[in-house]
Protein backbone atom coordinates (compact mmCIF):
# COMPACT_ATOMS: atom_id res chain seq x y z
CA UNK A 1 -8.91 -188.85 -66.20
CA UNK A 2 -12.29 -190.50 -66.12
CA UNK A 3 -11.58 -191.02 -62.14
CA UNK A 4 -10.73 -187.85 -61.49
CA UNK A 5 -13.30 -185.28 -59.42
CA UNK A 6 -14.40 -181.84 -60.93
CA UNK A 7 -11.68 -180.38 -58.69
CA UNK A 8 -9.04 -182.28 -59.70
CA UNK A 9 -10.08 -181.67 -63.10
CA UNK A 10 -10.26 -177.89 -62.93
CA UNK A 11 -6.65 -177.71 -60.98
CA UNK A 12 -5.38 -179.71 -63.89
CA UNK A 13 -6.96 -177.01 -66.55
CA UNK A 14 -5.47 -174.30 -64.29
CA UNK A 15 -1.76 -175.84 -64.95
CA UNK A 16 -2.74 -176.33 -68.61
CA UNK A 17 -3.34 -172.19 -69.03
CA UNK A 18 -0.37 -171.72 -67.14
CA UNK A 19 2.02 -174.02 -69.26
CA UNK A 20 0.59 -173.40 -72.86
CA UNK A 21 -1.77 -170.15 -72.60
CA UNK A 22 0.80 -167.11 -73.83
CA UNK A 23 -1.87 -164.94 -72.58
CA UNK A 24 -2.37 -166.32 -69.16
CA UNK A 25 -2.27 -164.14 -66.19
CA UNK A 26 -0.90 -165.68 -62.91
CA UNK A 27 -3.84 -164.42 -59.97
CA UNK A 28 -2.58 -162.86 -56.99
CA UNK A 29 -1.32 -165.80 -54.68
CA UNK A 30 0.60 -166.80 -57.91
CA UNK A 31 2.82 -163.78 -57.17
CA UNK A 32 3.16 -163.38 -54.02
CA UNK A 33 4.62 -166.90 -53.99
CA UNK A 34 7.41 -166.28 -56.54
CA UNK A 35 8.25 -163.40 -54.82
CA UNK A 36 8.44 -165.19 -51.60
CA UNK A 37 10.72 -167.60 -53.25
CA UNK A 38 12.62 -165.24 -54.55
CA UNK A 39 13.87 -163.44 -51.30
CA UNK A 40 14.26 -166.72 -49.48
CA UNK A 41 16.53 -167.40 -52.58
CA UNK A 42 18.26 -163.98 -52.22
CA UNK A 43 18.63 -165.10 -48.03
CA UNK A 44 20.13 -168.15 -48.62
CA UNK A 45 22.88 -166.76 -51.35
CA UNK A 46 23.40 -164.00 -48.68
CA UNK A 47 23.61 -166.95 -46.27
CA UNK A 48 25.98 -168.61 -48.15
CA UNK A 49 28.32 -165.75 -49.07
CA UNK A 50 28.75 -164.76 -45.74
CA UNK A 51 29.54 -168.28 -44.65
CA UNK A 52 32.30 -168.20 -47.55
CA UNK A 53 33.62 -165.14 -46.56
CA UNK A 54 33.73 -165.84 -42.70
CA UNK A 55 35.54 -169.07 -43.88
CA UNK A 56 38.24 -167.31 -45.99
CA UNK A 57 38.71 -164.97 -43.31
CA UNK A 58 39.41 -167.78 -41.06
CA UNK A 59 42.06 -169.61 -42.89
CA UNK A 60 43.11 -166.54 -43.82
CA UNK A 61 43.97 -165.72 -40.50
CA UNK A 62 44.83 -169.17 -39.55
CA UNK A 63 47.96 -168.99 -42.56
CA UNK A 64 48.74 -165.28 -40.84
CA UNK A 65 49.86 -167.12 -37.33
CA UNK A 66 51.29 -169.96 -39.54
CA UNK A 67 53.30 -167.44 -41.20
CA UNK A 68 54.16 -165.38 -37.69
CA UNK A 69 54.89 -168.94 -36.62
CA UNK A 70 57.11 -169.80 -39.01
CA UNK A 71 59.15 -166.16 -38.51
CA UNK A 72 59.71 -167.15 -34.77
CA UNK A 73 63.83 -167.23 -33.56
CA UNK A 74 63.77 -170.93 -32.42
CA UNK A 75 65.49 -171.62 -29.03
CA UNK A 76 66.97 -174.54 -29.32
């Protein structure tokens, strides 16, 4: 720690309060961020639902002409 600068130093205090300080109150940016993570979290489950659901749909239809398929008379 000896080589560390005064900045250094004070970021590493900063991280301190925020892991063992029950009292500690995150400052603005602090929130803004987690909420920013948080609705680029909520975008990418929406993401990924709607890529699950277009994919069901599509073997769901895809088993629906398999099945009309299968139904055919076959001229033989």
């Amino acid at each position: 720690m000896k080589e560390m600068s005064d900045i250094e130093l004070t970021k590493v205090e900063k991280l301190l309060d925020v892991f063992f300080d029950p009292d500690f109150k995150p400052d603005r940016r602090v929130e803004i961020s987690q909420s920013v993570i948080t609705d680029e979290e909520q975008s990418l489950d929406k993401s990924i639902q709607e890529a699950k659901n277009k994919l069901n749909t599509e073997q769901f239809e895809k088993r629906i002409e398999q099945f009309k398929q299968s139904k055919k008379p076959k001229n033989g």
